[in-house]
C-alpha atoms as a PDB file:
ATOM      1  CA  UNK A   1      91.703  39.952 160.907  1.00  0.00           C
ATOM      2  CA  UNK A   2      89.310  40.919 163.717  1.00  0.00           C
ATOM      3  CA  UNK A   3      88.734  44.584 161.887  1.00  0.00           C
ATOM      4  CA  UNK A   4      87.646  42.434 158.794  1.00  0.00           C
ATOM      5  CA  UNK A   5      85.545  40.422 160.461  1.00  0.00           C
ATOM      6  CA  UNK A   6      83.780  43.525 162.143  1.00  0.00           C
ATOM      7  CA  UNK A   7      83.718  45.119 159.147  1.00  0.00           C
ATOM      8  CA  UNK A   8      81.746  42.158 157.341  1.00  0.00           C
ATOM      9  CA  UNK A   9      79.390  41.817 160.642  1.00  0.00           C
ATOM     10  CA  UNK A  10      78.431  45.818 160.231  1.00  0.00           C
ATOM     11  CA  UNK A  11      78.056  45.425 156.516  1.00  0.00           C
ATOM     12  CA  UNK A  12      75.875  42.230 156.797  1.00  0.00           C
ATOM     13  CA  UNK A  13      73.489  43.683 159.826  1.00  0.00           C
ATOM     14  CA  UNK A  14      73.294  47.075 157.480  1.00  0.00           C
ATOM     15  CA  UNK A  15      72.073  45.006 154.880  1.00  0.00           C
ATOM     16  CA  UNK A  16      69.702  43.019 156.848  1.00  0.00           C
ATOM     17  CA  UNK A  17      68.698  46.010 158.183  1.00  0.00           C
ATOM     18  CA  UNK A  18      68.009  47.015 154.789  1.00  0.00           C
ATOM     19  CA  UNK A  19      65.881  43.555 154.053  1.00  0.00           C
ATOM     20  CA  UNK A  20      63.680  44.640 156.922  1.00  0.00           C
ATOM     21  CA  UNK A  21      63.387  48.113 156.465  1.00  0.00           C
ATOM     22  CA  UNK A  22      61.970  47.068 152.924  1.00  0.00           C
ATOM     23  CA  UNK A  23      59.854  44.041 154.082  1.00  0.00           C
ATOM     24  CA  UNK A  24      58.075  46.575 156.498  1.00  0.00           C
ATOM     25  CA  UNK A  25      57.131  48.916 153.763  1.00  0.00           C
ATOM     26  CA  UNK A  26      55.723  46.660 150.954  1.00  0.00           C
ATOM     27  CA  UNK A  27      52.341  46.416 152.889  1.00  0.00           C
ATOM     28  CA  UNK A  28      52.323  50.289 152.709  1.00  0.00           C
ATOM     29  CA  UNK A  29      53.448  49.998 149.430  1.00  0.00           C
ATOM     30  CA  UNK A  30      50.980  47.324 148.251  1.00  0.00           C
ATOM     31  CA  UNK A  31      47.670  49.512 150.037  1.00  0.00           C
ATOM     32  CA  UNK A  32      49.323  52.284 147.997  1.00  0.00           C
ATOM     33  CA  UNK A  33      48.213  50.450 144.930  1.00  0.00           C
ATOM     34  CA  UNK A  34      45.132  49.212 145.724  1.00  0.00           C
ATOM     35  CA  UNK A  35      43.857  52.656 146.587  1.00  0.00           C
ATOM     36  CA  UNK A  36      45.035  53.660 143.089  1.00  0.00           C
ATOM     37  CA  UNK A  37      43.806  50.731 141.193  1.00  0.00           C
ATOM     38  CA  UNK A  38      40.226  51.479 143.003  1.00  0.00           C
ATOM     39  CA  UNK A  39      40.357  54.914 141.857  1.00  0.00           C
ATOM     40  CA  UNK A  40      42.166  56.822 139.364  1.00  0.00           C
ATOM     41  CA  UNK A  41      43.334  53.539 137.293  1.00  0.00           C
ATOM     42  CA  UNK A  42      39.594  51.457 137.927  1.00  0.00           C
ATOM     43  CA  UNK A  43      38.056  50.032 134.772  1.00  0.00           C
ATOM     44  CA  UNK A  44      35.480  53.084 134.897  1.00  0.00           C
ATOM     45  CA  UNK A  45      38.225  55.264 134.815  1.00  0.00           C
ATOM     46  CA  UNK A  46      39.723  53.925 132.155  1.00  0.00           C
ATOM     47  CA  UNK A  47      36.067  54.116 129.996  1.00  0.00           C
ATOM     48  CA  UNK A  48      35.655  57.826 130.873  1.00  0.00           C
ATOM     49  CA  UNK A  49      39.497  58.493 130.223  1.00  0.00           C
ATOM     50  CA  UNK A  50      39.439  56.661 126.499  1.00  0.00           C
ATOM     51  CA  UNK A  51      36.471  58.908 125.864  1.00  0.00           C
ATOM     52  CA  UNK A  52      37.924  62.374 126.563  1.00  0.00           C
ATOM     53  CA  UNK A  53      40.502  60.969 124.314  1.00  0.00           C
ATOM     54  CA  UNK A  54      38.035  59.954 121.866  1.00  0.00           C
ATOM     55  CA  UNK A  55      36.570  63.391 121.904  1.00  0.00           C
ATOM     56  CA  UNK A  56      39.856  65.013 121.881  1.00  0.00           C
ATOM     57  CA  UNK A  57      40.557  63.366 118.574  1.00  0.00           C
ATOM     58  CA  UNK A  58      37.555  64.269 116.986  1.00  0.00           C
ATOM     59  CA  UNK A  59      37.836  68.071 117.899  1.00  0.00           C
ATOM     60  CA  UNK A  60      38.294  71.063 116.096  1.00  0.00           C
ATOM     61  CA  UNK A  61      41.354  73.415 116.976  1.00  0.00           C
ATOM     62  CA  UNK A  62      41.155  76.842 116.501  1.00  0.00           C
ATOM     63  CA  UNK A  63      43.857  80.093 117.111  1.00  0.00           C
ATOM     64  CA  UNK A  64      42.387  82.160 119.527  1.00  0.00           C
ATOM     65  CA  UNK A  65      43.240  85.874 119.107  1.00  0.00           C
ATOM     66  CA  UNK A  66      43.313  88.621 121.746  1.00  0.00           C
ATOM     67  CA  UNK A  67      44.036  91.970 121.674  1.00  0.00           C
ATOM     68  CA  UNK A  68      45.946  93.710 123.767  1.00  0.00           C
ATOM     69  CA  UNK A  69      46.497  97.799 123.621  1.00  0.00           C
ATOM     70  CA  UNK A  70      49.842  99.247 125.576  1.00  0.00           C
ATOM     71  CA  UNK A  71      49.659 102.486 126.689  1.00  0.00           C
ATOM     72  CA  UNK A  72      51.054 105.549 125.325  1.00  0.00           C
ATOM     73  CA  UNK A  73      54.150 106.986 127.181  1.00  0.00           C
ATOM     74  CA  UNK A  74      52.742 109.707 129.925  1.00  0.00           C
ATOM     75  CA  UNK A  75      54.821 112.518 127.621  1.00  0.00           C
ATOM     76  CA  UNK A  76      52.948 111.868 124.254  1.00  0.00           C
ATOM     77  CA  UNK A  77      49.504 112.246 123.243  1.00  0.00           C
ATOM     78  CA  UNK A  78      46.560 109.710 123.182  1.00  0.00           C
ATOM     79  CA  UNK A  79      45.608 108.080 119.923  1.00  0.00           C
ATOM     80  CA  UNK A  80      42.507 109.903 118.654  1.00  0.00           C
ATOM     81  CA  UNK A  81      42.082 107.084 116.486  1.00  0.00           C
ATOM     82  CA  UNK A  82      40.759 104.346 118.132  1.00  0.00           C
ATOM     83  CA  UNK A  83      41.078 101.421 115.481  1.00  0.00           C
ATOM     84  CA  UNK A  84      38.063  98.557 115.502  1.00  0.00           C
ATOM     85  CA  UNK A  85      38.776  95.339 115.929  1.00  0.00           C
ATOM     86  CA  UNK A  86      37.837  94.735 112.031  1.00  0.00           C
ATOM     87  CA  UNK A  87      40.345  97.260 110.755  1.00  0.00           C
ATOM     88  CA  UNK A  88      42.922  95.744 113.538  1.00  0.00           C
ATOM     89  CA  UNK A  89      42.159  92.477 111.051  1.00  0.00           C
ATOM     90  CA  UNK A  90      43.079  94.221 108.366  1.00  0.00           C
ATOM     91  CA  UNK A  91      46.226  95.021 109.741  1.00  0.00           C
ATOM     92  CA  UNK A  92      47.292  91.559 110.158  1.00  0.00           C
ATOM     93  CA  UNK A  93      49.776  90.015 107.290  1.00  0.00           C
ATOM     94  CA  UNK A  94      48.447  87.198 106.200  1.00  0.00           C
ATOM     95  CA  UNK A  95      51.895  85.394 105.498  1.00  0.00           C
ATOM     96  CA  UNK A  96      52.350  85.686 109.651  1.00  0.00           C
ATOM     97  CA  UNK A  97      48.785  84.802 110.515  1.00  0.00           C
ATOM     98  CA  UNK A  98      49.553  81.050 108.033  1.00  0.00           C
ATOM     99  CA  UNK A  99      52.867  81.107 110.004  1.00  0.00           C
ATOM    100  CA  UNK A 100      50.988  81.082 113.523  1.00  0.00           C
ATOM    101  CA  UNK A 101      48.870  78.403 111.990  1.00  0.00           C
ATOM    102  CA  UNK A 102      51.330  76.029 111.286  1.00  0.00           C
ATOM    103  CA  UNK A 103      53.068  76.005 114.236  1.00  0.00           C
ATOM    104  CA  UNK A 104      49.450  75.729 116.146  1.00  0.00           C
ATOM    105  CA  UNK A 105      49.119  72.530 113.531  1.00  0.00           C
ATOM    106  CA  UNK A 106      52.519  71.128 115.163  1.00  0.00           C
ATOM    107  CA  UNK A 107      51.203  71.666 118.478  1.00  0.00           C
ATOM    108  CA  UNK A 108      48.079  70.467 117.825  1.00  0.00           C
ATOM    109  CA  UNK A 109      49.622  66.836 116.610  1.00  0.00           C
ATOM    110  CA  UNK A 110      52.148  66.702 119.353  1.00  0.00           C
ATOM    111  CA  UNK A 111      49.382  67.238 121.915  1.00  0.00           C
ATOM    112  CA  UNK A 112      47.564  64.457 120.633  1.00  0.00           C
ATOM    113  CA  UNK A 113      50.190  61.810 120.080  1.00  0.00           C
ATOM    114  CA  UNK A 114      51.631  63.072 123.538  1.00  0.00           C
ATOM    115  CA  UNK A 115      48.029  61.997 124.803  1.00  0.00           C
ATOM    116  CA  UNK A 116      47.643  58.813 122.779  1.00  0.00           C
ATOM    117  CA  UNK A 117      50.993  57.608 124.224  1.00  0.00           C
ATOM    118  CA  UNK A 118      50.308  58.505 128.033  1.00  0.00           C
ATOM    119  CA  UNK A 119      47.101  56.670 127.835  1.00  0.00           C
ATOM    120  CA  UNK A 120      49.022  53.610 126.072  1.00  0.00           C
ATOM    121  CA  UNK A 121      51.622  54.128 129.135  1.00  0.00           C
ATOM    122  CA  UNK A 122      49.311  54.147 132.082  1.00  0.00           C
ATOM    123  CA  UNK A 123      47.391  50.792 130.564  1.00  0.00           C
ATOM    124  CA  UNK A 124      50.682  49.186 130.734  1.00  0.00           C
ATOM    125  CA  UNK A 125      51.307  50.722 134.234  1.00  0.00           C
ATOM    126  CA  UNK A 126      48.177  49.134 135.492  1.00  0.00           C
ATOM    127  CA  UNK A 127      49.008  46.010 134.072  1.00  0.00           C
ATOM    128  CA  UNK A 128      51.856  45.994 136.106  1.00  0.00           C
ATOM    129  CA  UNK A 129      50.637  47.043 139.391  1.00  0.00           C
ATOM    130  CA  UNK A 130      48.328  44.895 139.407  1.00  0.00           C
ATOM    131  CA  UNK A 131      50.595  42.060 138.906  1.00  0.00           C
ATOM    132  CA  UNK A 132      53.050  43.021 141.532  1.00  0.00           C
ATOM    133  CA  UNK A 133      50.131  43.441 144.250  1.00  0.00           C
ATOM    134  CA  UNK A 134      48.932  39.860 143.148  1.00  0.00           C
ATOM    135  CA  UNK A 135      52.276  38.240 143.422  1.00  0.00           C
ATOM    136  CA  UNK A 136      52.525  39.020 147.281  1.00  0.00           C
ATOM    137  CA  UNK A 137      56.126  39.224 148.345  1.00  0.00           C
ATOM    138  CA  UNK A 138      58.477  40.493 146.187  1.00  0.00           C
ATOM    139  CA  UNK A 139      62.443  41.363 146.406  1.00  0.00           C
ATOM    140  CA  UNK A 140      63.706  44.528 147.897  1.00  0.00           C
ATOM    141  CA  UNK A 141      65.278  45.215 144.363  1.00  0.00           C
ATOM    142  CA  UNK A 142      61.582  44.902 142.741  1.00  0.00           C
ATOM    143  CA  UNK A 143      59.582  46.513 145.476  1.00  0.00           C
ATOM    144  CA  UNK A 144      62.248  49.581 144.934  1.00  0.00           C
ATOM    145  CA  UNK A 145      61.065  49.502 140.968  1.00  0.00           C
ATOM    146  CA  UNK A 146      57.454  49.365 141.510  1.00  0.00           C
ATOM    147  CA  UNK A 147      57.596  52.102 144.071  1.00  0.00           C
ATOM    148  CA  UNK A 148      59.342  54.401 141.252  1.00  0.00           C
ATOM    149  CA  UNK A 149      56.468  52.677 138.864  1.00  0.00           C
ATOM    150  CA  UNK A 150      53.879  54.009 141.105  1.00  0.00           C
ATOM    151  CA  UNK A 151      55.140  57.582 141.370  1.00  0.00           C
ATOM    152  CA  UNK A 152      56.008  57.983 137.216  1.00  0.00           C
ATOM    153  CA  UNK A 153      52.219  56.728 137.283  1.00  0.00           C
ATOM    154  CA  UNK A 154      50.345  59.445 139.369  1.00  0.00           C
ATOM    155  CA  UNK A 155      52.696  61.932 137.481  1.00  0.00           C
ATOM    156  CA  UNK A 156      51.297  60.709 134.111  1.00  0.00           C
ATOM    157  CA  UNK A 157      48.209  60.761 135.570  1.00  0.00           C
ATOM    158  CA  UNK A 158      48.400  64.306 136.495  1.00  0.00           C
ATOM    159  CA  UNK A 159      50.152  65.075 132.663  1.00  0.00           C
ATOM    160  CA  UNK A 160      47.446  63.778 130.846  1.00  0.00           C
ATOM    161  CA  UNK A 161      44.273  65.026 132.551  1.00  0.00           C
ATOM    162  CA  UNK A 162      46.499  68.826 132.475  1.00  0.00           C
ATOM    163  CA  UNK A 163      46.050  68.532 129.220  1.00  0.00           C
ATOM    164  CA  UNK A 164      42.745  67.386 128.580  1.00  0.00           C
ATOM    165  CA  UNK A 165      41.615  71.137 129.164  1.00  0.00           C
ATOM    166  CA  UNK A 166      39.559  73.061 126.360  1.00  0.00           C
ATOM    167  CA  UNK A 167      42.276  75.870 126.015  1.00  0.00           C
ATOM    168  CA  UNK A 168      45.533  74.776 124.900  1.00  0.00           C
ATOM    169  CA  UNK A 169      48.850  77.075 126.325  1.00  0.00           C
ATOM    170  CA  UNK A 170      49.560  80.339 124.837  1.00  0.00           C
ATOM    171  CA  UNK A 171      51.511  80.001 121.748  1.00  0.00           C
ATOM    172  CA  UNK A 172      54.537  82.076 121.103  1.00  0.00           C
ATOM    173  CA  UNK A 173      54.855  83.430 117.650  1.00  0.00           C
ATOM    174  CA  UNK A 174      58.510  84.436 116.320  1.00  0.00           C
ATOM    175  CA  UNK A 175      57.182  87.797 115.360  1.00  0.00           C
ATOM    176  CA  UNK A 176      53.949  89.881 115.780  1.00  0.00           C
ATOM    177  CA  UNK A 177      51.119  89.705 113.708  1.00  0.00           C
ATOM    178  CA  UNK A 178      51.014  92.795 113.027  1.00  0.00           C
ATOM    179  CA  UNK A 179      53.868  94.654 111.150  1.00  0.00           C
ATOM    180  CA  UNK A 180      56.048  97.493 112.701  1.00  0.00           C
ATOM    181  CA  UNK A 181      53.355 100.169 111.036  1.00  0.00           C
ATOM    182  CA  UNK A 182      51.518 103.031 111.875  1.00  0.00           C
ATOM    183  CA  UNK A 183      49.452 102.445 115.049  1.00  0.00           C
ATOM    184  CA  UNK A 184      50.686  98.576 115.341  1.00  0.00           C
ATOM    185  CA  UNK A 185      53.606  99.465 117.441  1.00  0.00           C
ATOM    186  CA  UNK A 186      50.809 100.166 120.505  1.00  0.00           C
ATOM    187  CA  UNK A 187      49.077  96.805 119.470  1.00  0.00           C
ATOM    188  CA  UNK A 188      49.590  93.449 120.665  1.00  0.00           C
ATOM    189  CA  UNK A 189      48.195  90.668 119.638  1.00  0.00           C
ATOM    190  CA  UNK A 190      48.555  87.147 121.364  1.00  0.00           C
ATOM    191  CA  UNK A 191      47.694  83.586 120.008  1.00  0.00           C
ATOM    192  CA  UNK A 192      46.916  80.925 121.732  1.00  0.00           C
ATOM    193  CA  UNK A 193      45.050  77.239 120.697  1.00  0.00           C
ATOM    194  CA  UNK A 194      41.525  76.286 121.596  1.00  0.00           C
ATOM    195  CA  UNK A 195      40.157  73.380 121.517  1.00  0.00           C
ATOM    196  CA  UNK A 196      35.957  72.941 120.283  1.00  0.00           C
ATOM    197  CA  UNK A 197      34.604  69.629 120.674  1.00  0.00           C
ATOM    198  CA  UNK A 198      33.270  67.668 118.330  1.00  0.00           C
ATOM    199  CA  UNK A 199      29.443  68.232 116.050  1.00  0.00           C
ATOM    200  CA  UNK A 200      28.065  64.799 116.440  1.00  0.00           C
ATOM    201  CA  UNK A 201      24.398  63.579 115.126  1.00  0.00           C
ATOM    202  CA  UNK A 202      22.006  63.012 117.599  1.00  0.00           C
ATOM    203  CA  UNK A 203      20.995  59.452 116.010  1.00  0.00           C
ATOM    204  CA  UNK A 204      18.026  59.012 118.133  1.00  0.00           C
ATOM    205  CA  UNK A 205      16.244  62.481 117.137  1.00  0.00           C
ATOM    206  CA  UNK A 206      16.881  62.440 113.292  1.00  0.00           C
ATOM    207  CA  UNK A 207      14.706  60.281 110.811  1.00  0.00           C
ATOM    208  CA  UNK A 208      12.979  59.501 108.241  1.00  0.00           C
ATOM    209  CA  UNK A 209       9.945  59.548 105.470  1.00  0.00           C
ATOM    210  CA  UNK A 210      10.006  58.563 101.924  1.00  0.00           C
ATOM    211  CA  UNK A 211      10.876  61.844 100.692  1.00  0.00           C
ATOM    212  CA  UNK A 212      12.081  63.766 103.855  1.00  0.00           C
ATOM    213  CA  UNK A 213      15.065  63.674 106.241  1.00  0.00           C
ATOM    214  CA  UNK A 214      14.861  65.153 109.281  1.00  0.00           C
ATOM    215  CA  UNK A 215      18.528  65.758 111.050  1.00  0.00           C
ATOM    216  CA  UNK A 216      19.290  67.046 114.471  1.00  0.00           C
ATOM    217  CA  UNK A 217      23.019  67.248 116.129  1.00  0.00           C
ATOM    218  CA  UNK A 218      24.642  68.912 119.091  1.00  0.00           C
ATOM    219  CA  UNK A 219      28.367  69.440 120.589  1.00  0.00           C
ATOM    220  CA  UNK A 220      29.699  66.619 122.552  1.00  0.00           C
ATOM    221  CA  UNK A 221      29.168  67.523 126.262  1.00  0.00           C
ATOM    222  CA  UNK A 222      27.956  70.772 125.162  1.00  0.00           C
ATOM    223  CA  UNK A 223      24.690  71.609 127.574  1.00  0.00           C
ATOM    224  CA  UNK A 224      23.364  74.731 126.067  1.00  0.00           C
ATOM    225  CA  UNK A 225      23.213  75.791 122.397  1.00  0.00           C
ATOM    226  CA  UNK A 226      26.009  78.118 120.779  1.00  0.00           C
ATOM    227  CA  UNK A 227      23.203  80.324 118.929  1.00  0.00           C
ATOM    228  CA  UNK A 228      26.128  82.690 116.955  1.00  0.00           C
ATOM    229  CA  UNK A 229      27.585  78.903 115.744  1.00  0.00           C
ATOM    230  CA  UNK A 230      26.754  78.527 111.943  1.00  0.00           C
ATOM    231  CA  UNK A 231      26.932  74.325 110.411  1.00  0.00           C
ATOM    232  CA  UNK A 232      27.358  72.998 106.931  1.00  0.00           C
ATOM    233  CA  UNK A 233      25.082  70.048 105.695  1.00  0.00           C
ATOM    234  CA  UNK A 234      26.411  68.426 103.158  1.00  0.00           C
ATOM    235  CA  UNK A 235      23.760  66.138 101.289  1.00  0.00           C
ATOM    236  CA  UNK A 236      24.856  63.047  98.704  1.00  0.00           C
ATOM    237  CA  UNK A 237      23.040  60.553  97.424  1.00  0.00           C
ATOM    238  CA  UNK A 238      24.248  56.937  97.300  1.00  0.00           C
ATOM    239  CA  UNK A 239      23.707  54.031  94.847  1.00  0.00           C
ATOM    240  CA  UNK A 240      22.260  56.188  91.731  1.00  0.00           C
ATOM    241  CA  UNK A 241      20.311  53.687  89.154  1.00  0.00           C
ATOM    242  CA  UNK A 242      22.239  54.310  85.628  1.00  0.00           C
ATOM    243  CA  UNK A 243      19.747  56.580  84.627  1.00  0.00           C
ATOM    244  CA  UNK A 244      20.681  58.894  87.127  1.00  0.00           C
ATOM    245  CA  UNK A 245      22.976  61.126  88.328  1.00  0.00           C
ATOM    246  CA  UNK A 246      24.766  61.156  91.453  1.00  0.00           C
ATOM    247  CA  UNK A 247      22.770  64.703  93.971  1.00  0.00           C
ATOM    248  CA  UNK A 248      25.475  66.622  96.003  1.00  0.00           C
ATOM    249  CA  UNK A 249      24.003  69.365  97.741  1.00  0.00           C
ATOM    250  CA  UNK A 250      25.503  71.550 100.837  1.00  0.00           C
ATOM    251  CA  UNK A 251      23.259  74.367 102.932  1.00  0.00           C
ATOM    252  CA  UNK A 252      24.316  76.494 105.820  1.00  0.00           C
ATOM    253  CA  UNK A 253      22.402  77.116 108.741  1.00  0.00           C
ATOM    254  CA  UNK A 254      22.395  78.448 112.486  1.00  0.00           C
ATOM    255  CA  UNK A 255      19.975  75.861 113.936  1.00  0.00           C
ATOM    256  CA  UNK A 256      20.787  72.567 115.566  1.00  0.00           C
ATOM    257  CA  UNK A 257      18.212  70.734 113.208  1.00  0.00           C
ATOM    258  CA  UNK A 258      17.570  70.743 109.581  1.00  0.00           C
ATOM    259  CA  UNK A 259      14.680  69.628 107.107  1.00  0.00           C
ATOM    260  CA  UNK A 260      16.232  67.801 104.043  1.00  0.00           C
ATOM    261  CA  UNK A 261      13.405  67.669 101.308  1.00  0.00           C
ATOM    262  CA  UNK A 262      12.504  66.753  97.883  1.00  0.00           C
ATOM    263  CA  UNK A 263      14.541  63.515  98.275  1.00  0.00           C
ATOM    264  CA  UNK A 264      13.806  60.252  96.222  1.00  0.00           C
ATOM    265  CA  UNK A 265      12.047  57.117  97.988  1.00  0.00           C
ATOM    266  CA  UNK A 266      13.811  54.025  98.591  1.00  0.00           C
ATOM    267  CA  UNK A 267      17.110  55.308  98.664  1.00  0.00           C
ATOM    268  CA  UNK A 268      19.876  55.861 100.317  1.00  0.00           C
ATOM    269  CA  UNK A 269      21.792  59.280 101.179  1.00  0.00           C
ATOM    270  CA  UNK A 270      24.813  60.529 102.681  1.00  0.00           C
ATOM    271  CA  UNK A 271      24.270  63.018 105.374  1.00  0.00           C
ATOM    272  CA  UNK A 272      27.807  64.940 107.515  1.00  0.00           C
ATOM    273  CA  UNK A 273      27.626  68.189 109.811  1.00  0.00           C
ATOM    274  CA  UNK A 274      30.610  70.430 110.747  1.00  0.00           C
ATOM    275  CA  UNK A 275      31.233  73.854 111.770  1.00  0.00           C
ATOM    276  CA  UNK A 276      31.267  76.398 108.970  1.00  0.00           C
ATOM    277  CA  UNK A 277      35.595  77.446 108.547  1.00  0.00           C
ATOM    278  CA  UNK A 278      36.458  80.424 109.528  1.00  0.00           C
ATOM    279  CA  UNK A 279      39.840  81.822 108.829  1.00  0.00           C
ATOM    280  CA  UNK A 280      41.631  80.499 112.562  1.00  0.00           C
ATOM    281  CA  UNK A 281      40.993  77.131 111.969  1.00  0.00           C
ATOM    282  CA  UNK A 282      44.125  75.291 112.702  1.00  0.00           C
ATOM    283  CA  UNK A 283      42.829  71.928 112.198  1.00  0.00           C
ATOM    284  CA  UNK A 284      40.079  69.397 111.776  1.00  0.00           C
ATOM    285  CA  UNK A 285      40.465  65.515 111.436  1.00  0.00           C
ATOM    286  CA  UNK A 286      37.283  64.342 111.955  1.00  0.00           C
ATOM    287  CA  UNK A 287      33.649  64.938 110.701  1.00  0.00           C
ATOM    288  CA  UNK A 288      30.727  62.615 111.673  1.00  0.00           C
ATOM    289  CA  UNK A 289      28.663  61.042 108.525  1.00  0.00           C
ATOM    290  CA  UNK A 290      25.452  58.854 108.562  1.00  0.00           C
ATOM    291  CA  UNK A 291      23.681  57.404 106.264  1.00  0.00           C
ATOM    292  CA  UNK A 292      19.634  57.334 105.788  1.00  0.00           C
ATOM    293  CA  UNK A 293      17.124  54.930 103.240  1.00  0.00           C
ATOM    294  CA  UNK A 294      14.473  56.815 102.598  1.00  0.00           C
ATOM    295  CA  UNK A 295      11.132  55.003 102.567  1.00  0.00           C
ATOM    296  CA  UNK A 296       9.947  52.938  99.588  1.00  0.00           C
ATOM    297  CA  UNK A 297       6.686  54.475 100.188  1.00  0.00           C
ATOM    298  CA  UNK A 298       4.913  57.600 102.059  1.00  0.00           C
ATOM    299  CA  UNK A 299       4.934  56.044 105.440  1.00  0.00           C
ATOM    300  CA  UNK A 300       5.794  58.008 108.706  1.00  0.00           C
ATOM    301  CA  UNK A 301       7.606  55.465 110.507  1.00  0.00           C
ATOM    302  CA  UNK A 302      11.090  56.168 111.580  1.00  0.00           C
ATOM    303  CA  UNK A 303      14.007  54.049 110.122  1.00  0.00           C
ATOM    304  CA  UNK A 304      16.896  52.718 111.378  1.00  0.00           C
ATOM    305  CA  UNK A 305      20.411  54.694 110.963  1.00  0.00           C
ATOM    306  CA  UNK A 306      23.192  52.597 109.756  1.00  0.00           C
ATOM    307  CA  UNK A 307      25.989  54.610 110.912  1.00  0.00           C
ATOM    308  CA  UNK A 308      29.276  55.579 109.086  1.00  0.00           C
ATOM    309  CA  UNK A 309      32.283  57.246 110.957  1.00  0.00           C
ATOM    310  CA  UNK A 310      34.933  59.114 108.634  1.00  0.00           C
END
């Protein structure tokens, strides 16, 4: 009887031992969150996080590919050929190079819905931290649960700004782009995503006339000009009276502004910007549209943009 008794007196001092081991730590625990919710969880946070995703939504992705030469054996001759990157192009099958594609199209859309939920994840952890820190004392049970809370948070912290980088991981293709055929065997070529940010119109340069539309538009975050980057305009006209015919008109150019003339007064037109495709676009869900009234009349004034997002 007196072993059982011992037995329940060690068990019950472990345990309150226990109690105050966790009792001490929960004001640790509770500055732990506070620094957090000042910092990397704040509201500002928060703003500039939802616009990275924002931006990340409304990129372009692209295959990135490099070339990579092995060298001949030391027992057999160089190559007198050296092969151009264009003919190297031609060397590519096309049926692999839509392969590489698609699987850059998965990645692409489980990056972002990987993203979307992680942000979705750390509102709720804040939510939750925050209510635990206002609630005072708390159980050792739920102090044990927040403490795991708090750690899962940082880590998706750390996950989804990882990510948030322009260049994507490598990707790796099932087989080479290139065929086993003369020369390709000394040829490597790896893929990998890339991520351009989005062509947006700068709202505050472009305007107006009766007959004239002057458009400007940049790269989000972008601070210099990509002179080698070629846009499309596409131009449509909204409203037409019956006795008209709906205008559609596209133009390509290498500028960051445009001149739209020859356009009717008191009207209103349908103006969108993107990148010219090329052939390693992977994907592109997003293209910014506004839409301008020309003037009724000659003046110069500058109108107001009612904007349209597709």
């Amino acid at each position: 009887m007196d072993e059982v008794k011992l037995a329940c007196t060690s068990s019950d001092e472990s345990e309150a031992q226990e109690v105050r081991t966790q009792m001490d730590s929960l004001p640790d625990l509770h500055k732990q969150i506070q620094q957090l919710l000042r910092t990397r969880l704040s509201d500002a946070s928060f703003m500039e996080r939802q616009e990275e995703l924002r931006l990340m939504q409304r990129s372009s992705f692209y295959l990135e590919i490099r070339r990579h030469n092995l060298s001949p054996p030391a027992d057999e001759p160089q190559d007198p050929l050296q092969l151009s990157d264009s003919i190297v192009w031609t060397l590519i099958d096309k049926q692999r190079l839509q392969s590489a594609k698609a699987l850059a199209k998965t990645r692409v859309t489980f990056l972002l819905t990987l993203q979307e939920l992680l942000y979705e994840e750390l509102i709720e952890a804040c939510r939750e931290l925050k209510a635990f820190n206002d609630q005072g004392l708390a159980d050792g049970d739920t102090a044990a649960h927040v403490q795991q809370r708090l750690l899962q948070t940082h880590q998706d912290l750390n996950d989804f700004e990882s990510r948030m980088t322009r260049n994507a991981a490598t990707l790796h293709l099932r087989n080479q782009l290139i065929p086993n055929k003369v020369h390709s065997s000394r040829i490597i070529l790896r893929a990998s995503l890339i991520i351009k940010l989005p062509v947006m119109f700068n709202r505050l340069k472009s305007c107006v006339t009766s007959n004239i539309v002057h458009l400007h538009w940049e790269v989000a975050d972008m601070q210099s000009e990509d002179l080698n980057q070629e846009f499309k305009i596409h131009v449509k006209s909204l409203h037409p009276t019956s006795a008209e015919k709906e205008e559609v008109s596209q133009s390509v150019c290498k500028s960051y502004d445009v001149q739209v003339k020859n356009l009717k007064p008191n009207r209103y037109y349908e103006f969108s910007v993107r990148r010219v495709d090329i052939i390693t676009l992977v994907s592109r869900q997003w293209t910014d549209t506004i839409i301008l009234a020309t003037f009724p009349n000659k003046s110069e004034m500058t109108s107001c943009i009612k904007e349209k997002d597709i």
